[in-house]
Protein backbone atom coordinates (compact mmCIF):
# COMPACT_ATOMS: atom_id res chain seq x y z
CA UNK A 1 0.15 -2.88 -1.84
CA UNK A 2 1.28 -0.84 0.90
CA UNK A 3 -0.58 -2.01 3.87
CA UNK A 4 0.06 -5.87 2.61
CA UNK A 5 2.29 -7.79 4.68
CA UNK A 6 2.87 -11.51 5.14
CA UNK A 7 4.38 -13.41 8.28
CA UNK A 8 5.97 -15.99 6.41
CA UNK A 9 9.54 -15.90 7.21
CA UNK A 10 10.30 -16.65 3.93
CA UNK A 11 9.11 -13.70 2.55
CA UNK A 12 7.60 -15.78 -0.16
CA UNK A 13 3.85 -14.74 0.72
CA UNK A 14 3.38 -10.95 -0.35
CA UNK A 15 6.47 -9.23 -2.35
CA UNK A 16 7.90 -11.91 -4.66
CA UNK A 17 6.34 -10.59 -7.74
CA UNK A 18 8.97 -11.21 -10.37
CA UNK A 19 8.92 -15.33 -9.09
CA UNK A 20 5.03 -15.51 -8.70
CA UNK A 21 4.30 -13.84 -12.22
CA UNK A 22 6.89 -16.02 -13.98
CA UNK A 23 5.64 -19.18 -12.22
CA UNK A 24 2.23 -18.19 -13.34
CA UNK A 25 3.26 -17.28 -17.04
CA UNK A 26 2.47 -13.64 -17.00
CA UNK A 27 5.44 -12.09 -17.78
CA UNK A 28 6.54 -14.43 -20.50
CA UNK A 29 6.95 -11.72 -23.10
CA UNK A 30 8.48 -8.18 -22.81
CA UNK A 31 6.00 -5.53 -22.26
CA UNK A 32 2.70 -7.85 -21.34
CA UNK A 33 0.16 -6.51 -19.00
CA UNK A 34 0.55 -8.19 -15.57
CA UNK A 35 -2.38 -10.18 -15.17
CA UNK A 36 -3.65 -9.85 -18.56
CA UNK A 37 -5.39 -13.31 -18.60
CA UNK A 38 -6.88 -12.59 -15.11
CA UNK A 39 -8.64 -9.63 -16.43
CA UNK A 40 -9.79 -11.05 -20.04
CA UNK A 41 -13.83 -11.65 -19.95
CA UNK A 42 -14.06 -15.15 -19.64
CA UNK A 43 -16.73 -17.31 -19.83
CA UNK A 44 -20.47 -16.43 -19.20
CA UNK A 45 -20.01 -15.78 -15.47
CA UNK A 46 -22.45 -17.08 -12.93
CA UNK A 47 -26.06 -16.40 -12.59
CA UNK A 48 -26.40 -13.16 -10.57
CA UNK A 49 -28.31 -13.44 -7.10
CA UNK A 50 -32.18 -12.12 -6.76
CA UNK A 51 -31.62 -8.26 -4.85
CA UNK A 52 -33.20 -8.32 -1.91
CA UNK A 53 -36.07 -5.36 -0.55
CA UNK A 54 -34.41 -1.92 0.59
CA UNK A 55 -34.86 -0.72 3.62
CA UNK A 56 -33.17 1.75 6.41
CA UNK A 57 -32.09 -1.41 7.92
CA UNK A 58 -31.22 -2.70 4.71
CA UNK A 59 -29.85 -0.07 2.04
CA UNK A 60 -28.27 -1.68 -0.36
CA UNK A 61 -30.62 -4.43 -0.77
CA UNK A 62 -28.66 -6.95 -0.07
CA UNK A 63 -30.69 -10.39 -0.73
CA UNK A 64 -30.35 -11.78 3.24
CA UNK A 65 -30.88 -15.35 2.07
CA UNK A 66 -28.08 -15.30 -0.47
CA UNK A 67 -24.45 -16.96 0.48
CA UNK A 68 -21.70 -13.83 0.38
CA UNK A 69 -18.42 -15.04 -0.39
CA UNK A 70 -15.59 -12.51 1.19
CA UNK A 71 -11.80 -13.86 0.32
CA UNK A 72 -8.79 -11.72 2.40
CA UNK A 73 -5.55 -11.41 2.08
CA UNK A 74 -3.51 -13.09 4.34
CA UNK A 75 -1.09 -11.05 5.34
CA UNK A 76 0.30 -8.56 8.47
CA UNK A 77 -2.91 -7.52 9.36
CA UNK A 78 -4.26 -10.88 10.11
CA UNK A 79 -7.48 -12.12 9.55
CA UNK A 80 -9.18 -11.55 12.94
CA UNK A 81 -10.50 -8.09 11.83
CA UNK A 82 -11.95 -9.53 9.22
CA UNK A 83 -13.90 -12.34 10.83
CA UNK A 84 -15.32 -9.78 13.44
CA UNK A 85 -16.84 -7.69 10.63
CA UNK A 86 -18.44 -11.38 9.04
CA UNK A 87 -19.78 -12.39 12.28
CA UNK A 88 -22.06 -8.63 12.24
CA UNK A 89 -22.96 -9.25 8.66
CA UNK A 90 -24.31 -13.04 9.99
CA UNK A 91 -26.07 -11.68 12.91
CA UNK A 92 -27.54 -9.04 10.60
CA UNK A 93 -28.57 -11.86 8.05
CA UNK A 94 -29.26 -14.77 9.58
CA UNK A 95 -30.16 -16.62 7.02
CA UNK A 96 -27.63 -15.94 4.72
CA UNK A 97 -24.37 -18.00 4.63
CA UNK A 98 -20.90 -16.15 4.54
CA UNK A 99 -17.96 -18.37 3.15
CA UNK A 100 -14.78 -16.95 4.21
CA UNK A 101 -11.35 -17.36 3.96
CA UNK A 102 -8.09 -16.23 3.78
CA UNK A 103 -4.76 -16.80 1.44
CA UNK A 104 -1.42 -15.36 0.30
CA UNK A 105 -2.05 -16.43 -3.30
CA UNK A 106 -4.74 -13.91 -4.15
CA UNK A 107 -3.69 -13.76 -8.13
CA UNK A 108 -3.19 -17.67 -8.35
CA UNK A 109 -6.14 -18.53 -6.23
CA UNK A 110 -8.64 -15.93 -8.08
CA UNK A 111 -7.24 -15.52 -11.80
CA UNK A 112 -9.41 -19.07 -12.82
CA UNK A 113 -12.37 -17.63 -11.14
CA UNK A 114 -12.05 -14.51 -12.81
CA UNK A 115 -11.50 -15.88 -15.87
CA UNK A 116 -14.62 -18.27 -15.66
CA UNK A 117 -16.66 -15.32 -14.43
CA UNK A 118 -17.58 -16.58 -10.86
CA UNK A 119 -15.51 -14.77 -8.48
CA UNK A 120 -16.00 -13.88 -5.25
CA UNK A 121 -18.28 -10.83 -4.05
CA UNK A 122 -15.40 -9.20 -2.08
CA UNK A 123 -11.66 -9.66 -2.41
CA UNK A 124 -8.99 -8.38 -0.13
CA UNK A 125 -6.28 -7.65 -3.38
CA UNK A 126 -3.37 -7.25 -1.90
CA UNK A 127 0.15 -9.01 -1.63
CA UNK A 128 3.10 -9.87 -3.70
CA UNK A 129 0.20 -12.03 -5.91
CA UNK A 130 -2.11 -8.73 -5.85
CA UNK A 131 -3.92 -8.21 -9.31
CA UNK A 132 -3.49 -5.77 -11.30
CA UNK A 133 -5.39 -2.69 -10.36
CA UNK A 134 -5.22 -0.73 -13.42
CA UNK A 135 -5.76 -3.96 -15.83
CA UNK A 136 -8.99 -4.82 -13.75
CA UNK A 137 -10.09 -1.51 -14.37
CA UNK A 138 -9.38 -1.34 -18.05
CA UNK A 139 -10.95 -4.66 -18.67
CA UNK A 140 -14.26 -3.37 -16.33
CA UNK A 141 -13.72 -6.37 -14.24
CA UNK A 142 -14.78 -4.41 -11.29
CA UNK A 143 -18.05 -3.11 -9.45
CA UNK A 144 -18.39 0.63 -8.98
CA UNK A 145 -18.44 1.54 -5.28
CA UNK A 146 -20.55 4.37 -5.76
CA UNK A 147 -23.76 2.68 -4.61
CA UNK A 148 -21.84 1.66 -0.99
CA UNK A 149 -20.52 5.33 -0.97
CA UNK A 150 -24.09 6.94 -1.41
CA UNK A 151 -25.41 4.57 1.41
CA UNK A 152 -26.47 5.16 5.02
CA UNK A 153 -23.14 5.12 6.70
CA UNK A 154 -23.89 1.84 9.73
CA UNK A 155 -23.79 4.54 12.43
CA UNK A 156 -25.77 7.32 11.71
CA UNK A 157 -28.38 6.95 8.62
CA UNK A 158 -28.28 11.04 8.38
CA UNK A 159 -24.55 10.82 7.32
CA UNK A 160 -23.91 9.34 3.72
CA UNK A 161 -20.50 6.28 3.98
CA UNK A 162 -18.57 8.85 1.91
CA UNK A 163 -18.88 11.33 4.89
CA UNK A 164 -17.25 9.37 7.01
CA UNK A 165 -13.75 8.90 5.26
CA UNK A 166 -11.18 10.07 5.33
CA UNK A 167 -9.45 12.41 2.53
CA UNK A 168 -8.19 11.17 -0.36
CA UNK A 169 -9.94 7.86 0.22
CA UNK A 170 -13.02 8.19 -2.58
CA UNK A 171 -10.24 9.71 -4.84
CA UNK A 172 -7.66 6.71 -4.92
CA UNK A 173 -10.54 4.74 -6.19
CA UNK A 174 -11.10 7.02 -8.70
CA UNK A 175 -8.99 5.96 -12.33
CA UNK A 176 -11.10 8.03 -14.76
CA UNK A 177 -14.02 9.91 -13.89
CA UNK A 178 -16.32 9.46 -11.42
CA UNK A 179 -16.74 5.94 -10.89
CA UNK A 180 -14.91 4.09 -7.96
CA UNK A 181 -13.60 0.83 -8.58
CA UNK A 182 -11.29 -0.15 -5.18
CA UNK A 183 -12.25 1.00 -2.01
CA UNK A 184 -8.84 1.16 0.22
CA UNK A 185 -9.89 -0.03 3.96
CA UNK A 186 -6.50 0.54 5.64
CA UNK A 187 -4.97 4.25 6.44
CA UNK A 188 -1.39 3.92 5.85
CA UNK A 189 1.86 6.39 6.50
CA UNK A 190 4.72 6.07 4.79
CA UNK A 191 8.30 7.15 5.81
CA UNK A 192 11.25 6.51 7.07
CA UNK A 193 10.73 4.16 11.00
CA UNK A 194 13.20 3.97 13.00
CA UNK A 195 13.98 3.82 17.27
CA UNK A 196 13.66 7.07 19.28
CA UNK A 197 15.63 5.02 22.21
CA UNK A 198 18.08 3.96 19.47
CA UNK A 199 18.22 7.96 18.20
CA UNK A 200 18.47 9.13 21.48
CA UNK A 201 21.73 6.84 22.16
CA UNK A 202 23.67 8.51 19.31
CA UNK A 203 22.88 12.24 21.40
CA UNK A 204 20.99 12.93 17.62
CA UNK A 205 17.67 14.56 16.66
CA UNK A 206 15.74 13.19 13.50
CA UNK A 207 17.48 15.16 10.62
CA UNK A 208 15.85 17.38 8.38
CA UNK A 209 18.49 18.01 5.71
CA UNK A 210 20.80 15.16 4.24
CA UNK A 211 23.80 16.85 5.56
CA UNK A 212 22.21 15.87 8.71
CA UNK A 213 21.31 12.49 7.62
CA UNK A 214 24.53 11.50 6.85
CA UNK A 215 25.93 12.67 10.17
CA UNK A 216 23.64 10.87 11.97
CA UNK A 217 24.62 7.60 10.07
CA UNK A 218 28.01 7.98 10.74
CA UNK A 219 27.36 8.89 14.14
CA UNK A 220 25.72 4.91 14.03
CA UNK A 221 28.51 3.59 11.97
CA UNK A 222 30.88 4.84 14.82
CA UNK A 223 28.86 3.17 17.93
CA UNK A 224 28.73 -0.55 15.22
CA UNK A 225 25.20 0.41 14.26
CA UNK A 226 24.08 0.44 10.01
CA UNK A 227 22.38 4.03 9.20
CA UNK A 228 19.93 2.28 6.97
CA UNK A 229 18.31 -1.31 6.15
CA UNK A 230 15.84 -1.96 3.40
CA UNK A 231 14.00 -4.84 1.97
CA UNK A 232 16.77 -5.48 -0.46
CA UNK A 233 14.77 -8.84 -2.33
CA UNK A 234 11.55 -5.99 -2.66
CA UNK A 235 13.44 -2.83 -3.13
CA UNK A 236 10.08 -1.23 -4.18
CA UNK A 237 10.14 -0.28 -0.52
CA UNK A 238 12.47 2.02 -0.70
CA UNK A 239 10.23 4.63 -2.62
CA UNK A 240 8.04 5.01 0.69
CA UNK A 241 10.25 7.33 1.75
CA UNK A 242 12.10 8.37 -1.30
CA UNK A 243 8.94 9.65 -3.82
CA UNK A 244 7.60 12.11 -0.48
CA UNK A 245 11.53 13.22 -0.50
CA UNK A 246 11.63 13.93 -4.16
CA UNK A 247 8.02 15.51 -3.92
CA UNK A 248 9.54 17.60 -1.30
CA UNK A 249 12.63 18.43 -3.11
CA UNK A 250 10.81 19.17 -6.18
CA UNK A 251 7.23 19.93 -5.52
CA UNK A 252 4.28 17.65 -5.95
CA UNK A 253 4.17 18.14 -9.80
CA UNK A 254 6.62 16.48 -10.13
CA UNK A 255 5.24 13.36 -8.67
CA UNK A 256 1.89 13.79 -10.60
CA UNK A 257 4.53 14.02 -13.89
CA UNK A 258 6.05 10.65 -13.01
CA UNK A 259 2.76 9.14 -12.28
CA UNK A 260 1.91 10.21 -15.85
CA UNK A 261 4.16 8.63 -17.82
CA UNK A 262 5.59 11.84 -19.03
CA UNK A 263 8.84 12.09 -21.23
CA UNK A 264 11.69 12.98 -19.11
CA UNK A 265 9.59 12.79 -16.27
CA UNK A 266 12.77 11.22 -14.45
CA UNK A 267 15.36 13.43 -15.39
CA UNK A 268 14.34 16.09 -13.09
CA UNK A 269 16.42 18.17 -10.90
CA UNK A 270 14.47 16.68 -8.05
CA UNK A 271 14.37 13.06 -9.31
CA UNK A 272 18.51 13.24 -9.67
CA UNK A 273 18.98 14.90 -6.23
CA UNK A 274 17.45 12.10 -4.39
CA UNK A 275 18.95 9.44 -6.26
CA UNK A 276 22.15 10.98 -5.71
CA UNK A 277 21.36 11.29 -1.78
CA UNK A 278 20.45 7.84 -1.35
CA UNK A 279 23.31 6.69 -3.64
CA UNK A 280 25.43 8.44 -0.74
CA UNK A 281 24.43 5.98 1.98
CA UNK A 282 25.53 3.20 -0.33
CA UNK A 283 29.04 4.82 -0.79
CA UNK A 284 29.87 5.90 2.51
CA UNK A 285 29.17 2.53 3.75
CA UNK A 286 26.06 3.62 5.94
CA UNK A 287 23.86 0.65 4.62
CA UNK A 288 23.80 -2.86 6.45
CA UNK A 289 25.99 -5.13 5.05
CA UNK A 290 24.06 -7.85 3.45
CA UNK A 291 21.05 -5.90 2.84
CA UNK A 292 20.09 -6.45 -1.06
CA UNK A 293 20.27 -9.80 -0.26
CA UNK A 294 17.12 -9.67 2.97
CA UNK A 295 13.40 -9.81 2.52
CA UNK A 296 11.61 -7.67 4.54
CA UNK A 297 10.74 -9.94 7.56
CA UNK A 298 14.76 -10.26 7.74
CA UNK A 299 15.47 -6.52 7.50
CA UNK A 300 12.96 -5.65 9.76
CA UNK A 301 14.49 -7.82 12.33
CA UNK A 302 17.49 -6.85 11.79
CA UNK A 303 16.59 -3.37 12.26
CA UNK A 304 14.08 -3.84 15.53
CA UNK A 305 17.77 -5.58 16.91
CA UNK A 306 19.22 -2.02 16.49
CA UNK A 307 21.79 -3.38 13.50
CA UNK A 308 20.32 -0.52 11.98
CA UNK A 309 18.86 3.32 12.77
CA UNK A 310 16.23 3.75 9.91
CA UNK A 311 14.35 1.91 7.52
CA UNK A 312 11.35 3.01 4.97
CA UNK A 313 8.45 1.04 5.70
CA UNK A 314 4.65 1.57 5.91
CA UNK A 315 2.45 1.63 9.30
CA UNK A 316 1.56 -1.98 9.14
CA UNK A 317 5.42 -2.49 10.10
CA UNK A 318 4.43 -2.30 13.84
CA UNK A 319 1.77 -5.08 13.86
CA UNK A 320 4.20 -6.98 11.40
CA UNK A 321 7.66 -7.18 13.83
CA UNK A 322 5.38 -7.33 16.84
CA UNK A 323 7.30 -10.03 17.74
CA UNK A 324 11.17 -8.58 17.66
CA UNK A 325 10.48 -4.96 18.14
CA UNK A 326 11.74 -4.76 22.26
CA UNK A 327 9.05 -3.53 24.06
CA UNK A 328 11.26 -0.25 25.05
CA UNK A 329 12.13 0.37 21.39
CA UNK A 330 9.66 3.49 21.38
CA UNK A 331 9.17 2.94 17.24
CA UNK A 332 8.73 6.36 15.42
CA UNK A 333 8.03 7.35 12.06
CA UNK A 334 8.72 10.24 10.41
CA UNK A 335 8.51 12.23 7.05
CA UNK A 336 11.76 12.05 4.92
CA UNK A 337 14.56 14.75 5.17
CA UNK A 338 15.12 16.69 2.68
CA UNK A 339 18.02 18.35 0.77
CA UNK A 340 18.18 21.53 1.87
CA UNK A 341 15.95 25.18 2.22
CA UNK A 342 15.50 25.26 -1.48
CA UNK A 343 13.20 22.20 -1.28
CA UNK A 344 10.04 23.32 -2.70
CA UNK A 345 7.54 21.86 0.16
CA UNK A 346 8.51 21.64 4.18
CA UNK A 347 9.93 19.38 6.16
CA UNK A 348 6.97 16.80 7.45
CA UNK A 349 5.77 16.36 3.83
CA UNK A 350 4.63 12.79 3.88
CA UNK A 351 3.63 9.89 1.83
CA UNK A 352 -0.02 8.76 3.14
CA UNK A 353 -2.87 7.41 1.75
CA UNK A 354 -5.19 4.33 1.45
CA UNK A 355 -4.33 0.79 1.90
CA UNK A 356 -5.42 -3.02 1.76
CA UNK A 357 -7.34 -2.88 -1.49
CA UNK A 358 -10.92 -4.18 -1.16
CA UNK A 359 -12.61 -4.37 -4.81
CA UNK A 360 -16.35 -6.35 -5.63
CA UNK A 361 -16.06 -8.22 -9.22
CA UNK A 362 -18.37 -6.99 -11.58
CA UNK A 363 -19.39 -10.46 -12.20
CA UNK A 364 -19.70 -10.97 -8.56
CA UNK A 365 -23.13 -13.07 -7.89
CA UNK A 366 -24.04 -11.30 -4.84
CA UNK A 367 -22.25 -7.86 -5.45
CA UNK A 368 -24.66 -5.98 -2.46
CA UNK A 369 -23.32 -8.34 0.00
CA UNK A 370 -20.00 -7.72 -1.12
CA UNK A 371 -20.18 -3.49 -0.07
CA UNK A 372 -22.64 -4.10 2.71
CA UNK A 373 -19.83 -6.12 4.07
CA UNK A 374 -17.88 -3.32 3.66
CA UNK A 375 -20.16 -0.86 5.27
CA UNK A 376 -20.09 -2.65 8.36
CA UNK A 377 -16.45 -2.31 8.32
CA UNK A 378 -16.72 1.47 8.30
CA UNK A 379 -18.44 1.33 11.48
CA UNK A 380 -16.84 3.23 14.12
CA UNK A 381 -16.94 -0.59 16.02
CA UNK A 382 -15.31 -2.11 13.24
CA UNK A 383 -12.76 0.74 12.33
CA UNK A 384 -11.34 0.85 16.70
CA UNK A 385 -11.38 -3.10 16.06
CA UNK A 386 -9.63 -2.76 13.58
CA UNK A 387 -7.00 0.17 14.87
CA UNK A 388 -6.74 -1.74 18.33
CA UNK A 389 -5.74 -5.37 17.10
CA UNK A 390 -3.51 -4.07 13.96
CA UNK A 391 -1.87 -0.88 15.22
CA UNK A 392 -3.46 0.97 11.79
CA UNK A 393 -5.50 3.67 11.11
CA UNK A 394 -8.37 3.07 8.82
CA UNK A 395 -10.45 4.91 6.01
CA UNK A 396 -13.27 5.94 8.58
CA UNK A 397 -12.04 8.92 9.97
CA UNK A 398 -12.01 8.42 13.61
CA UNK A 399 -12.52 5.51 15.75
CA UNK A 400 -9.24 5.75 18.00
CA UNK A 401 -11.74 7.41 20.73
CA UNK A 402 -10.92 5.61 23.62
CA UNK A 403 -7.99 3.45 22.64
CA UNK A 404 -4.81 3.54 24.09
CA UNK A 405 -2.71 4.68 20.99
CA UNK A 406 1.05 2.19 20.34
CA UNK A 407 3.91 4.06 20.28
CA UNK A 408 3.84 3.44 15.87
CA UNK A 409 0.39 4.71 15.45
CA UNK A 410 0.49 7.67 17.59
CA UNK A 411 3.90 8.53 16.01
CA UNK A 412 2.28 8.49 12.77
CA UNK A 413 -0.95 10.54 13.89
CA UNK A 414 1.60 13.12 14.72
CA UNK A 415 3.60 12.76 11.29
CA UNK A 416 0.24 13.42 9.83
CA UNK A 417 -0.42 16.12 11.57
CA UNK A 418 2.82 17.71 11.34
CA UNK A 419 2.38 17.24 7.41
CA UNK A 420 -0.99 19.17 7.14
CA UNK A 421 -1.93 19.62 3.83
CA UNK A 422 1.61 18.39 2.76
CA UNK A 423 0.59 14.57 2.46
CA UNK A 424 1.81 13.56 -1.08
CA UNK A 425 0.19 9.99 -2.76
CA UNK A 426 1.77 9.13 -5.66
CA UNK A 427 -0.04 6.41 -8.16
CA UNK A 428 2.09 4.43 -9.70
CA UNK A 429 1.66 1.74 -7.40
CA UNK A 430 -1.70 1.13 -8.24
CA UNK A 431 -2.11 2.42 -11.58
CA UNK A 432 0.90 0.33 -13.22
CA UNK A 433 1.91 -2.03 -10.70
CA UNK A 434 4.65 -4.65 -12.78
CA UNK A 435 6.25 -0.88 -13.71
CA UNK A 436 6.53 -0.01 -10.08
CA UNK A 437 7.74 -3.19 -8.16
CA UNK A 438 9.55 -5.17 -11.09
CA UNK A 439 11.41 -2.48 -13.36
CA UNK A 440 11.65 0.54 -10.82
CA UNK A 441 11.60 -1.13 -7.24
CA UNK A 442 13.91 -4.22 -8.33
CA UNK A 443 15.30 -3.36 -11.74
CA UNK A 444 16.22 -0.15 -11.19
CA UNK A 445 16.24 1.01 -7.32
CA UNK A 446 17.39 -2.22 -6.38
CA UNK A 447 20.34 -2.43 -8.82
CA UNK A 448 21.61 0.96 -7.97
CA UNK A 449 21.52 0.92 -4.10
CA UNK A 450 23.30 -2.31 -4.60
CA UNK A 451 25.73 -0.13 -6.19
CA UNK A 452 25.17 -2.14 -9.33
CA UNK A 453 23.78 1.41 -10.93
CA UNK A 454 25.12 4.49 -10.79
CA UNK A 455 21.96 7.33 -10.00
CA UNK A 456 22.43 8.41 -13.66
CA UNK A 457 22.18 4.96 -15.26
CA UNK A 458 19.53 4.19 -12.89
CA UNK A 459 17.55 7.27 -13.90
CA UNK A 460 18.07 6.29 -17.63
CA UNK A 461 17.12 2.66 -16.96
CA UNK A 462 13.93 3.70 -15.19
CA UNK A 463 12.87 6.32 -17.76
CA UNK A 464 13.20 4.14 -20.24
CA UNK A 465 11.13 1.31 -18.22
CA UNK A 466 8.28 4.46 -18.17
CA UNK A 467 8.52 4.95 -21.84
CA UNK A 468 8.15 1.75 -22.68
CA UNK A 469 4.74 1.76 -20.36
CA UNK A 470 3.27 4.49 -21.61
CA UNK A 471 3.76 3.13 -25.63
CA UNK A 472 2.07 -0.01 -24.48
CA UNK A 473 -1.14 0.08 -25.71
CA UNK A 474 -1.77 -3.29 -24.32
CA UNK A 475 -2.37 -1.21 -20.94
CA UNK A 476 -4.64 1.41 -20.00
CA UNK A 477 -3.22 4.69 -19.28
CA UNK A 478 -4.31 7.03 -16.44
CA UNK A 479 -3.38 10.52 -15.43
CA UNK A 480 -4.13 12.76 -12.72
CA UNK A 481 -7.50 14.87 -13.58
């Protein structure tokens, strides 16, 4: 999800969740797994194609005569990357045909395929129509990854793919046990963006503490500049900064707690703190006016046109406002203040982790095409391609050798950096995805920044939206091992 942008203006393309499930019938009754029907078995599927011979050239054994169908999700990252990578798996298989494209309506476009068992052999599953991670899993709709990991990595055949990656990257596409079902192509950082030229003008230093925060935002309010802007239509953006805040207020367990479905999970200290410290900037006015009602292209504009200091956002922001961010706007990210010295973790803990979703059906009829595809995008050529047209890290960990670093990225190599071994990922965005962008990001988060909610009711409201999850035993259930 994270990574997953659009450039519609509409905002229609990647966050509309609630409208795109209803129009598709998939949240007709209270408590349904999102994209149930996508994940149920379907028909017989399609006949699977011949493997082809392995070789050190070869690995996998991908059949180099057999057509490899690779669909991508349209969205902020563009497609160019992607075609790059397709042209290296043609010139490495000549004879093979790849049929590519590229959409917006991944869930719409996919759930008949699915559902007749022939899908593609590698989907990009991301966007405001992204399938459901966790029901996919559950209903072993997926390929394990494990045969891609174990391979020659494209560079060097004495170094194994999984060498190559980044940490945390095998884990997130881990559910239960060792298999892994989603590999996650994009390296994203999560936190709060905002204008060092803008922060500079208010005579202000990024603030650690919320008593800082909130003197910076009036220091904004005073010169006719918001504190804060959000994507008010997908408030489920707000947690990229907020979860990392209450991780650092708190400590990481209590993250991992949430993520669990526990009881009470939400009624922490931490959890109320937060709430209570955003709720602030909604009271004091330090929130653009109009905001619930702007999509994230609109925010985002209205931020990079310095009507507002900060807004949470991932690292794909940069390559998304391209177009309105002035070219002296010198964009920086950083990690989320906190409350105070009794936060549990230091200041620079961060939300970062994988992003842009790339799974291979289980049903797939060329499955080997599908991760040698992927290989060759974990080449150090494909990963600075990659880095230097999107302004994004990737899994592979490397390949900004020799590229001139945008302000963004190299503001976000140096959050990550800062963070150390303080990088917090929580799971709920993956593992229960309707729970996270349609009862806590709009129901919930959305409704009390609004000032529709007060912190406590939202906390009660969004509790009870996690108790009702994890008594649904329509869905499966993950925790952290």
């Amino acid at each position: 999800m994270g990574s997953t942008s659009n450039n519609s203006a509409e905002g229609v393309g990647r966050r509309d969740l609630i409208k795109r499930s209803a129009a598709l019938g998939l949240v007709a009754a209270p408590g349904m797994g999102l994209l149930s029907a996508c994940a149920s078995s379907g028909g017989g599927g399609q006949k699977k194609d011949k493997a082809g011979k392995k070789t050190a050239k070869n690995p996998l054994g991908v059949n180099d005569s057999a057509q490899m169908e690779f669909v991508l999700f349209d969205g902020g990252f563009g497609k160019e990357y992607a075609q790059d990578a397709v042209k290296i798996y043609q010139q490495d298989f000549p004879n093979a045909h790849v049929k590519f494209s590229a959409t917006q309506k991944i869930q719409s476009t996919l759930q008949p395929r699915f559902n007749q068992g022939n899908p593609p052999d590698l989907i990009d599953n991301s966007g405001a129509e992204q399938m459901d991670m966790g029901v996919l899993v559950g209903k072993n709709q997926l390929s394990d990854l494990t045969p891609l990991l174990d391979a020659p990595s494209y560079d060097d055949p004495g170094k194994k793919v999984r060498d190559t990656l980044r940490p945390g990257i095998v884990e997130m596409g881990q559910f239960d046990g060792k298999p892994v079902w989603i590999f996650y192509y994009a390296y994203t950082v999560y936190g709060v963006w905002y204008s060092q030229k803008a922060l500079n003008s208010l005579d202000a230093q990024y603030p650690k503490t919320w008593d800082e925060m909130l003197a910076v935002c009036e220091k904004a309010k005073k010169k006719g500049m918001a504190g804060w802007t959000y994507a008010g239509k997908y408030p489920y953006y707000l947690p990229f900064s907020l979860y990392p805040m209450i991780g650092k207020v708190g400590g990481r367990e209590v993250l991992d707690a949430i993520d669990n479905l526990e009881p009470n999970a939400w009624k922490h200290p931490a959890v109320k703190a937060c709430f209570e410290a955003y709720y602030e900037l909604y009271k004091k006015g330090y929130i653009l006016k109009g905001t619930p009602g702007l999509d994230h292209i609109q925010s985002q504009t209205a931020w990079a046109k310095g009507e507002a200091l900060f807004i949470p956002n991932g690292s794909w922001v940069e390559n998304e406002s391209a177009n309105v961010i002035p070219k002296d706007f010198d964009l920086a990210v950083s990690a989320p203040s906190g409350i105070d010295s009794s936060d549990k973790l230091p200041f620079g803990t961060i939300w970062a982790s994988g992003g842009e979703p790339f799974i291979v059906p289980a049903k797939a009829a060329n499955a080997e095409g599908g991760m040698e595809q992927l290989r060759i995008m974990l080449s150090e050529a494909s990963s600075k391609n990659f880095t230097s047209k999107v302004k994004s890290l990737t899994a592979y960990n490397g390949g900004t050798t020799g590229i001139t670093l945008t302000p963004g990225l190299k503001s976000g190599v140096a959050a990550l950096q800062l963070a150390g071994s303080n990088v917090v990922n929580p799971r709920l965005q993956d593992w229960y995805v309707q729970l996270q962008k349609e009862k806590i990001g709009v129901s919930g988060l959305g409704e009390m920044m609004a000032g529709r909610l007060t912190p406590a009711e939202a906390i009660k409201k969004i509790q009870g939206f996690a108790d009702e999850a994890a008594k649904d035993t329509t869905i499966k259930h993950y925790k952290h091992q």
